[in-house]
C-alpha atoms as a PDB file:
ATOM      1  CA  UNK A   1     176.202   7.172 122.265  1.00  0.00           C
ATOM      2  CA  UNK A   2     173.058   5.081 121.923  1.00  0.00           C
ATOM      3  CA  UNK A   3     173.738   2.392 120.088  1.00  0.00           C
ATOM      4  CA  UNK A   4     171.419   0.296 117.424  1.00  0.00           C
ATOM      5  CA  UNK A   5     170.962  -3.616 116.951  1.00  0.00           C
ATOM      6  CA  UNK A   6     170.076  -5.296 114.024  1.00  0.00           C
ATOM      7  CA  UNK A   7     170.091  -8.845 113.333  1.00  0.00           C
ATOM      8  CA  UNK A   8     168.819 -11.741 110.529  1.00  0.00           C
ATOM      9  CA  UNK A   9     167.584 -15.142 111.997  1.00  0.00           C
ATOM     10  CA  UNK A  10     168.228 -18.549 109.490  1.00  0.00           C
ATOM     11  CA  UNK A  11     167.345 -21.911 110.039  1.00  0.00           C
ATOM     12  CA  UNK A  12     167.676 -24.917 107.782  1.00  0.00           C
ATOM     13  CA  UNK A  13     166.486 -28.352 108.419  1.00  0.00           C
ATOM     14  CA  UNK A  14     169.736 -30.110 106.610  1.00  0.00           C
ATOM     15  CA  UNK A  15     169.013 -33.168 105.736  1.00  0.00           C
ATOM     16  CA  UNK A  16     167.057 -34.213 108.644  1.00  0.00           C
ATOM     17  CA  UNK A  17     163.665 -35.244 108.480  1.00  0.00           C
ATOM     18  CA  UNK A  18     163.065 -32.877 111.429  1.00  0.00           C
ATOM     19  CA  UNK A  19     164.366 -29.802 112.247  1.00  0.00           C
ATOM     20  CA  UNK A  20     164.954 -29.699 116.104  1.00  0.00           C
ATOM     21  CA  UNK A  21     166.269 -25.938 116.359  1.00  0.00           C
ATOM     22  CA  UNK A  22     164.496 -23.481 117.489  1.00  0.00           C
ATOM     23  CA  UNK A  23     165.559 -19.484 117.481  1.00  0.00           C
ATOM     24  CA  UNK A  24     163.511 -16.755 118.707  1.00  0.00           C
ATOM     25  CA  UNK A  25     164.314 -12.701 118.962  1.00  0.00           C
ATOM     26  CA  UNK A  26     162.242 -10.355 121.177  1.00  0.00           C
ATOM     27  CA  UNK A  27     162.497  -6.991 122.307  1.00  0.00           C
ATOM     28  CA  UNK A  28     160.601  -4.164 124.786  1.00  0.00           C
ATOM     29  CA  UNK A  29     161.988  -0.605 124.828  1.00  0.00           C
ATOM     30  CA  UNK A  30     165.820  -0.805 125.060  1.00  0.00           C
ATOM     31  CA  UNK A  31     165.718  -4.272 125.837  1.00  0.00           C
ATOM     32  CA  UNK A  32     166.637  -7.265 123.492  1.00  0.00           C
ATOM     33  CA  UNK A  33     166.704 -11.404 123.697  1.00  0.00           C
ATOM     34  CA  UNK A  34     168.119 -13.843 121.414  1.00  0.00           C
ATOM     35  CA  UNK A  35     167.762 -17.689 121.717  1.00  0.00           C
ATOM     36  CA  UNK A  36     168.912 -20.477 119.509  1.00  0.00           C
ATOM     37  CA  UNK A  37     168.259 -24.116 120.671  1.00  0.00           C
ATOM     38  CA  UNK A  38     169.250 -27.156 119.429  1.00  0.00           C
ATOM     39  CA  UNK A  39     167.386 -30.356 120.640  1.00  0.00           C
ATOM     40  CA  UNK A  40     168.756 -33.667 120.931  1.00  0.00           C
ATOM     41  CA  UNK A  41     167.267 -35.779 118.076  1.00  0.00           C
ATOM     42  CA  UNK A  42     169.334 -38.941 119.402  1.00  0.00           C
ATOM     43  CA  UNK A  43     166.630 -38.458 122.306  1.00  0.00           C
ATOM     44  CA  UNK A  44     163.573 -37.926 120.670  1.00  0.00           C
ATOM     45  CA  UNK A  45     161.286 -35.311 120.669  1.00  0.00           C
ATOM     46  CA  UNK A  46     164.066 -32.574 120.443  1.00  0.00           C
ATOM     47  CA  UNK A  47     162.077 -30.166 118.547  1.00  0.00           C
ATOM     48  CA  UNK A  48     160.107 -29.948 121.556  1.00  0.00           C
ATOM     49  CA  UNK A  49     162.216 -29.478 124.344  1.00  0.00           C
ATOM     50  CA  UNK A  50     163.735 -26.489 121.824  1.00  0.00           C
ATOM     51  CA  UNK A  51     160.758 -24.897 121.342  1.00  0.00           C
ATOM     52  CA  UNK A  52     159.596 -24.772 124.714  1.00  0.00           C
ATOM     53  CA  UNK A  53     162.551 -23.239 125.783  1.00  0.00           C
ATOM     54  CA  UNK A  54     162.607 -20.740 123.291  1.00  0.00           C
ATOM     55  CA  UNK A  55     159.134 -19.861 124.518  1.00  0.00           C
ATOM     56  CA  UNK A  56     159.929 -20.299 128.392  1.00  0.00           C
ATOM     57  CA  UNK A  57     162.504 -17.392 127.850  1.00  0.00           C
ATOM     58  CA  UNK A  58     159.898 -15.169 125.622  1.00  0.00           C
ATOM     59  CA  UNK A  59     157.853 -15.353 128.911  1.00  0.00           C
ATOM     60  CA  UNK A  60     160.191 -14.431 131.308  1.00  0.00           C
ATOM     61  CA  UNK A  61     162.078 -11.750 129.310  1.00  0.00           C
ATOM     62  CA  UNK A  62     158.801 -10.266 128.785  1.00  0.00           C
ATOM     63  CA  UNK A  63     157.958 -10.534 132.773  1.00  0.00           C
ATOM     64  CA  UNK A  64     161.530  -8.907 133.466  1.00  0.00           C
ATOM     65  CA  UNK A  65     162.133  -5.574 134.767  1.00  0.00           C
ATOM     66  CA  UNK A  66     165.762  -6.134 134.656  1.00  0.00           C
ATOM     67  CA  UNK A  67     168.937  -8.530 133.124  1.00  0.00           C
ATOM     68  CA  UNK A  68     170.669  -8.909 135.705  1.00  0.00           C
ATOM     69  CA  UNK A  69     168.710 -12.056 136.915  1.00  0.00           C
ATOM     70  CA  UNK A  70     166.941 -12.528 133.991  1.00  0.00           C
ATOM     71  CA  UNK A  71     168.850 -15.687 132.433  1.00  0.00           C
ATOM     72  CA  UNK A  72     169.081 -17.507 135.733  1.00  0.00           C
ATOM     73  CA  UNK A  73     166.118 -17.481 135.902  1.00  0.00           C
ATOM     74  CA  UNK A  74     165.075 -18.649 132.549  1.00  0.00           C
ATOM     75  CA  UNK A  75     167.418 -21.621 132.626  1.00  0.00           C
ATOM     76  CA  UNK A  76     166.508 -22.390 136.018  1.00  0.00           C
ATOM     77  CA  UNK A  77     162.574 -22.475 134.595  1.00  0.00           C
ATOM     78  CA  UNK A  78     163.410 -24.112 131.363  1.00  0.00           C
ATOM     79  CA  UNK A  79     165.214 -26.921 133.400  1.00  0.00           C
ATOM     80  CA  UNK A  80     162.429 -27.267 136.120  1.00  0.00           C
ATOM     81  CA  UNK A  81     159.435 -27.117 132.938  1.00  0.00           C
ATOM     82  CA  UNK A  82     161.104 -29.318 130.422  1.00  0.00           C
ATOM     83  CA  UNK A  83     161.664 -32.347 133.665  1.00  0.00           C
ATOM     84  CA  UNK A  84     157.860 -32.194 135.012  1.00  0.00           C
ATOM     85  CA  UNK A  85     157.130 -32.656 130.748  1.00  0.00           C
ATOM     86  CA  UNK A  86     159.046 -35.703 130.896  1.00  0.00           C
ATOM     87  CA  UNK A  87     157.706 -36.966 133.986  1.00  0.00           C
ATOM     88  CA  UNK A  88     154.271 -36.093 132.931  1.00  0.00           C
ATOM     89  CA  UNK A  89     154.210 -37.177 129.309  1.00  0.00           C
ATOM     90  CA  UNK A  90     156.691 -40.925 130.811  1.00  0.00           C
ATOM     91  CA  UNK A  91     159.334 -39.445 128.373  1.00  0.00           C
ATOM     92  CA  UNK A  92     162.567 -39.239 130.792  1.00  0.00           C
ATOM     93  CA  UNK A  93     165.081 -40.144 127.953  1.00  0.00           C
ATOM     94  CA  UNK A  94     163.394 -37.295 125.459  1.00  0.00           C
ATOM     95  CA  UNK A  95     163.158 -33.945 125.774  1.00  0.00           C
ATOM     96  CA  UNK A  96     166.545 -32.813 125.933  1.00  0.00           C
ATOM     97  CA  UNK A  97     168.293 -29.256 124.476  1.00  0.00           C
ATOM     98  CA  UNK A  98     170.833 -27.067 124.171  1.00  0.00           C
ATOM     99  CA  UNK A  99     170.265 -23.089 124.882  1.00  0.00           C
ATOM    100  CA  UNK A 100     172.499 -20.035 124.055  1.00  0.00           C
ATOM    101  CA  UNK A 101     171.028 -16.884 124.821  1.00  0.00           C
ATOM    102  CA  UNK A 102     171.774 -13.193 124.380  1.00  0.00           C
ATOM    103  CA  UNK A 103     169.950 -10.729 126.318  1.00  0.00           C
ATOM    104  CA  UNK A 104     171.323  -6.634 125.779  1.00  0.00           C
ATOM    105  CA  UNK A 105     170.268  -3.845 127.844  1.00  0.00           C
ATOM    106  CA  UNK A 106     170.906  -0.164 126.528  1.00  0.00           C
ATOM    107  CA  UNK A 107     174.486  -0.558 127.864  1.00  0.00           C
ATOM    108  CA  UNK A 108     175.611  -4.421 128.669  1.00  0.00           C
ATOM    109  CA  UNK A 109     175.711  -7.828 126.843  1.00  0.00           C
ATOM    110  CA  UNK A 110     174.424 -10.908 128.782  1.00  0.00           C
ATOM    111  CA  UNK A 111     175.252 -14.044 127.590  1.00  0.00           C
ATOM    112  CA  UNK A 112     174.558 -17.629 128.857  1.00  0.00           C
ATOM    113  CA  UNK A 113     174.836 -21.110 127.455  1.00  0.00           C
ATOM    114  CA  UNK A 114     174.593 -24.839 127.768  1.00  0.00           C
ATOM    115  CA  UNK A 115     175.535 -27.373 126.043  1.00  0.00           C
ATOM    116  CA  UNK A 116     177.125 -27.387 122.081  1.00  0.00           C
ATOM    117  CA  UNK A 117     175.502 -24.133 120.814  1.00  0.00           C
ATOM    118  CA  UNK A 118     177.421 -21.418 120.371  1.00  0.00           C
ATOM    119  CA  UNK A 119     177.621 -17.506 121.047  1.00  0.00           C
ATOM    120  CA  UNK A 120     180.537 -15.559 119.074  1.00  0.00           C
ATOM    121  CA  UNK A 121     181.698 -12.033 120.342  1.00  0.00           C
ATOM    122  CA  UNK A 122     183.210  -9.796 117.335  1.00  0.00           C
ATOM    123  CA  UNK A 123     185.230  -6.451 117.522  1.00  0.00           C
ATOM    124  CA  UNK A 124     187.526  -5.196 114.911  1.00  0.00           C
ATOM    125  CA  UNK A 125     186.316  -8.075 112.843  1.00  0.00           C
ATOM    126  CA  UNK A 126     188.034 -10.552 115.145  1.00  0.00           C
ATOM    127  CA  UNK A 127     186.167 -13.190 117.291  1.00  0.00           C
ATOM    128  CA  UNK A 128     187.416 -11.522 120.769  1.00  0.00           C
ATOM    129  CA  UNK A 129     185.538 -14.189 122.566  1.00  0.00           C
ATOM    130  CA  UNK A 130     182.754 -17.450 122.766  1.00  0.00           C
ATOM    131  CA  UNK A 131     181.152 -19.603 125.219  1.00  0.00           C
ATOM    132  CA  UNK A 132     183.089 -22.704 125.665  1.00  0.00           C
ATOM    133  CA  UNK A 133     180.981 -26.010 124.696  1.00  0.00           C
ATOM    134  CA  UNK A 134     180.107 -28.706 127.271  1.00  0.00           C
ATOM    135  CA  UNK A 135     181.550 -31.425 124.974  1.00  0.00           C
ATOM    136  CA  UNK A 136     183.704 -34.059 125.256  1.00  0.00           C
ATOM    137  CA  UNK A 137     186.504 -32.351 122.958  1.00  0.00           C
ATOM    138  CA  UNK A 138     185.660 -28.954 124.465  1.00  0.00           C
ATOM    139  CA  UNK A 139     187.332 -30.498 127.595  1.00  0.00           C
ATOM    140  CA  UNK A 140     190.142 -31.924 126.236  1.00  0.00           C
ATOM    141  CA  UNK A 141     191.221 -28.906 125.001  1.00  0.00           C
ATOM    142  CA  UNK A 142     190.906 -27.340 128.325  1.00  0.00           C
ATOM    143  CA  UNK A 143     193.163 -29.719 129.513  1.00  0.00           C
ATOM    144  CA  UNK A 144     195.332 -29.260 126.477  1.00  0.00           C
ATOM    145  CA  UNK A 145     194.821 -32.821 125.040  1.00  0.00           C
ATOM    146  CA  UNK A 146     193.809 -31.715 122.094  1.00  0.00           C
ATOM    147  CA  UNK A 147     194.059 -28.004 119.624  1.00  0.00           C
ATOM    148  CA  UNK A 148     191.087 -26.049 119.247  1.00  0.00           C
ATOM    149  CA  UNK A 149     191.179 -26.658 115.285  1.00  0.00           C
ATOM    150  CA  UNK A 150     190.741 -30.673 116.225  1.00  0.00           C
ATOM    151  CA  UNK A 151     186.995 -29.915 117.801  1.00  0.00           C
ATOM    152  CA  UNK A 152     185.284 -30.152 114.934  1.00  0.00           C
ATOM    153  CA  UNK A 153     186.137 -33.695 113.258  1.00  0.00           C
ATOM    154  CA  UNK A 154     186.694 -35.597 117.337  1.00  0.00           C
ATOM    155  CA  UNK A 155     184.597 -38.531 117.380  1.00  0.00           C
ATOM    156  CA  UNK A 156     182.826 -37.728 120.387  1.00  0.00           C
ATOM    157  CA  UNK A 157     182.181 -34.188 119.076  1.00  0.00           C
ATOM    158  CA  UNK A 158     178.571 -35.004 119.610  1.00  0.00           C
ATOM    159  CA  UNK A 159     178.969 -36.176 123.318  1.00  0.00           C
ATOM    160  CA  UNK A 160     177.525 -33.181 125.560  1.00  0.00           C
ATOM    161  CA  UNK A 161     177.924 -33.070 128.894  1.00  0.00           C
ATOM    162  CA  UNK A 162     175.384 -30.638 130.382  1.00  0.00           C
ATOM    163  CA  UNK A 163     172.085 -30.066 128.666  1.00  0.00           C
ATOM    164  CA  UNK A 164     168.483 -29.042 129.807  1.00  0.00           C
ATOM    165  CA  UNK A 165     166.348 -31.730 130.741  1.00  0.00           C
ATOM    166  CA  UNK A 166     168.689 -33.939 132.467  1.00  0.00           C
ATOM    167  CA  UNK A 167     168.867 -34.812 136.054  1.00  0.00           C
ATOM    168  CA  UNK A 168     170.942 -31.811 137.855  1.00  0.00           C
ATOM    169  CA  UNK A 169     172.038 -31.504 141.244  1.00  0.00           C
ATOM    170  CA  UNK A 170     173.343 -27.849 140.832  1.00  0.00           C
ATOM    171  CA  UNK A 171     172.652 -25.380 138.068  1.00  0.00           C
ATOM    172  CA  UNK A 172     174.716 -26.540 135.394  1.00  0.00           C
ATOM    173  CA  UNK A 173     174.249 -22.998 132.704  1.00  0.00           C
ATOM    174  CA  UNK A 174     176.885 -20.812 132.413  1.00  0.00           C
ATOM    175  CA  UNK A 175     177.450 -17.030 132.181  1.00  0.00           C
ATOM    176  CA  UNK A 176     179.567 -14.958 131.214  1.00  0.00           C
ATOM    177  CA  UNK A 177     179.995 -11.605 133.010  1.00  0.00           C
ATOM    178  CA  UNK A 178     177.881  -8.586 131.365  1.00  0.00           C
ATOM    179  CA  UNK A 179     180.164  -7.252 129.068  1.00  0.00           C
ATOM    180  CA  UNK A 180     180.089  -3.503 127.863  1.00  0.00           C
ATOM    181  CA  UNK A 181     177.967  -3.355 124.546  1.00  0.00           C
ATOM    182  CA  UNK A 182     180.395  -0.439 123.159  1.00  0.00           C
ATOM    183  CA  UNK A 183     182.643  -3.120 123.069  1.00  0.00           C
ATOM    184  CA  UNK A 184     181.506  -5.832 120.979  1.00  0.00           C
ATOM    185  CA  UNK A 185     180.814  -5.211 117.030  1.00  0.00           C
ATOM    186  CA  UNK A 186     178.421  -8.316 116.481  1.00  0.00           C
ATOM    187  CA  UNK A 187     177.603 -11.382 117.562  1.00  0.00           C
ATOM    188  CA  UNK A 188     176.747 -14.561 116.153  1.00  0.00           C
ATOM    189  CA  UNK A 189     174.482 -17.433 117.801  1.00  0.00           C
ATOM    190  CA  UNK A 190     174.449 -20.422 115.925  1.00  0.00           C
ATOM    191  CA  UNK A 191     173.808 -24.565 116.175  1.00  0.00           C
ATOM    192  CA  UNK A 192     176.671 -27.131 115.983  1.00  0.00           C
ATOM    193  CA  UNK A 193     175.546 -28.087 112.272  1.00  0.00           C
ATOM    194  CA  UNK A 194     176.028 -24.198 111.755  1.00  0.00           C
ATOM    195  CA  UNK A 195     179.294 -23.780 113.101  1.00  0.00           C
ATOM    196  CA  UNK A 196     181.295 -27.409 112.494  1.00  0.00           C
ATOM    197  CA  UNK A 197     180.921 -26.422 109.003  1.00  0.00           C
ATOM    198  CA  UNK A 198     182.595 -22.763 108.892  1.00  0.00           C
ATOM    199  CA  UNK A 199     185.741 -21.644 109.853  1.00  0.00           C
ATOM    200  CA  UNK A 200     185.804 -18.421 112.248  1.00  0.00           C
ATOM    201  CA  UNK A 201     188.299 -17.237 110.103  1.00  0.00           C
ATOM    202  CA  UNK A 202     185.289 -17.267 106.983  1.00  0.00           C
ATOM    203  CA  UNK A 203     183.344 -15.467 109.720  1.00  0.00           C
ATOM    204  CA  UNK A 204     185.513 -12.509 110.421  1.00  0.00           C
ATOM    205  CA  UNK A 205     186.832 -12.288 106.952  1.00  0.00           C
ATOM    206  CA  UNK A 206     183.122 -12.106 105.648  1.00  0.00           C
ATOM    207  CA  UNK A 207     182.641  -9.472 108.596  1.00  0.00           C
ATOM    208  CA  UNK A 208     184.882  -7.490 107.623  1.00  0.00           C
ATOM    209  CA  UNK A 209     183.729  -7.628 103.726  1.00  0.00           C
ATOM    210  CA  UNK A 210     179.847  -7.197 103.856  1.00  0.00           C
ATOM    211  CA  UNK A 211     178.040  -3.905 104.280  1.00  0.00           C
ATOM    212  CA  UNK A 212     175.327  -5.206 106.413  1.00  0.00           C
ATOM    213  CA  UNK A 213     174.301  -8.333 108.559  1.00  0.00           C
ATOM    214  CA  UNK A 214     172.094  -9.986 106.321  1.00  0.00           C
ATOM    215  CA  UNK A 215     174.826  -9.780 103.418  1.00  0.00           C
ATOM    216  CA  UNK A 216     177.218 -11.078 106.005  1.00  0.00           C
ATOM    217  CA  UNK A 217     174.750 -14.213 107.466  1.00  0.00           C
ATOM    218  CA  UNK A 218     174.068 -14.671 103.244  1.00  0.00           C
ATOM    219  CA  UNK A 219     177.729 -15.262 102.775  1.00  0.00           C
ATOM    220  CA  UNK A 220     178.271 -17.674 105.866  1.00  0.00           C
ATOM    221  CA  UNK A 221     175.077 -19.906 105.400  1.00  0.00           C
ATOM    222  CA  UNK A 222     176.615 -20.111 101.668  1.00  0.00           C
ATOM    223  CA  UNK A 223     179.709 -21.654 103.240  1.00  0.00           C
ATOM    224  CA  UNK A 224     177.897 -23.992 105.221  1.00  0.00           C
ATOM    225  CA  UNK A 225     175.952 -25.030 102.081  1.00  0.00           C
ATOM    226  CA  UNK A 226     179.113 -25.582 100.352  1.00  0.00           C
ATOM    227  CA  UNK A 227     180.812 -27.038 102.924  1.00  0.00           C
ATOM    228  CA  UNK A 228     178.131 -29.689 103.751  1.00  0.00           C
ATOM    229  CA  UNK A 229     176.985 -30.706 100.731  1.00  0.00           C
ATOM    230  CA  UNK A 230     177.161 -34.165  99.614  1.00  0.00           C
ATOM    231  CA  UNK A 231     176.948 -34.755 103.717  1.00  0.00           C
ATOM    232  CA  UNK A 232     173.881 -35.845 105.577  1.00  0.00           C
ATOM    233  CA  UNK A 233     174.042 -32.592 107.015  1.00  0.00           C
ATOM    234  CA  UNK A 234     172.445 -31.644 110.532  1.00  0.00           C
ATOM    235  CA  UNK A 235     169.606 -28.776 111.101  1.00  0.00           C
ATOM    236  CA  UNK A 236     171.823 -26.049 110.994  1.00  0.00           C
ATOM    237  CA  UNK A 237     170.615 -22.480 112.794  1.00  0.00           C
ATOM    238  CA  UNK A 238     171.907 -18.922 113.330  1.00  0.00           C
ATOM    239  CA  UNK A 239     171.211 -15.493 114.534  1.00  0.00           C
ATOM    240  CA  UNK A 240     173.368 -13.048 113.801  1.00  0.00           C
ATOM    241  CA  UNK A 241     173.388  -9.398 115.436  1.00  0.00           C
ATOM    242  CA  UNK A 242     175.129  -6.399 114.464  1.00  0.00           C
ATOM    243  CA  UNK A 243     175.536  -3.359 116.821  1.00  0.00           C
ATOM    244  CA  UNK A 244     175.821  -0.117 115.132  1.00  0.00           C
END
């Protein structure tokens, strides 16, 4: 059975005088790619090094035959493209980001990430999986230090340890194995000031309750809203993707 994506992109600049996310959704034939950066304002020039990268991975996906290699490559290129921009602009403490991408094929879901940005995987309107953050408290809980639910109030929530446009001397991406589309109801992309500020049980229980994915992405940004109001809050980004 063929199946049918459908998705709603939102970003929101907070209360930042910048926003430094970027998102971007293309497609050719059967093929799809989703990308949501977030750059590192602390750095400067964030909004550029997410941008770019949004638009190194438009190029490539649109050059590919293929997934298979297809997000290698684009990290590898984002990396390599974003450091000779530092090095010829004399901005080696700027342009940094975070990437999460989502490439689909007719039958397979590609996922890769870096950094704080997130990629949910939904089925039975349960989060059966995400991508694990390069953070400080992301580790901790690896190492059982600290519970899951503790993440999102750690004071070195913020500190990420892999991001593009830092010194590497290995690849320092990750992906997930291809994982069957048939399997995965929808997925959710979204920026730290996105996801610190809703609960994935508000996710699946809105899942489950709207009738389409742009009733479902209305109900979680209204959380966020809610949830961050009063708060300096932080650019806050999303794509979410339905597969029907």
């Amino acid at each position: 059975m063929k199946t049918q994506l459908t998705h709603v992109i939102y970003t929101d600049i907070g209360g930042r005088e910048v926003n430094e996310d970027s998102v971007g959704v293309f497609e050719k034939e059967d093929k799809h790619c989703y990308v949501l950066c977030d750059g590192l304002g602390g750095h400067g020039m964030g909004d550029v090094a997410s941008s770019m990268t949004v638009s190194i991975f438009k190029d490539i996906f649109e050059k590919s035959d293929g997934m298979v290699d297809f997000l290698g490559k684009a990290f590898m290129a984002s990396q390599e493209i974003l450091m000779a921009e530092q090095t010829a602009h004399n901005a080696r403490q700027k342009m940094k980001t975070t990437s999460v991408v989502l490439a689909t094929d007719a039958k397979k879901a590609y996922i890769g990430h870096i950094g704080d940005s997130r990629l949910y995987i939904f089925a039975g309107n349960q989060v059966k999986k995400r991508t694990l953050d390069h953070s400080i408290p992301q580790m901790l809980v690896l190492s059982h230090e600290l519970k899951e639910s503790q993440i999102r109030n750690h004071p070195d929530r913020n500190t990420l340890l892999r991001v593009l446009g830092v010194e590497w001397d290995k690849p320092m991406y990750e992906l997930m194995s291809p994982i069957p589309l048939r399997k995965c109801q929808a997925f959710l992309l979204c920026s730290d000031g996105f996801w610190e500020l809703i609960d994935e049980s508000d996710m699946c229980a809105m899942l489950k309750k709207a009738s389409s994915v742009g009733e479902w992405m209305d109900m979680m940004t209204m959380q966020v809203k809610m949830n961050g109001m009063g708060y300096n809050m932080d650019n806050n980004s999303a794509i979410a993707i339905w597969n029907q």
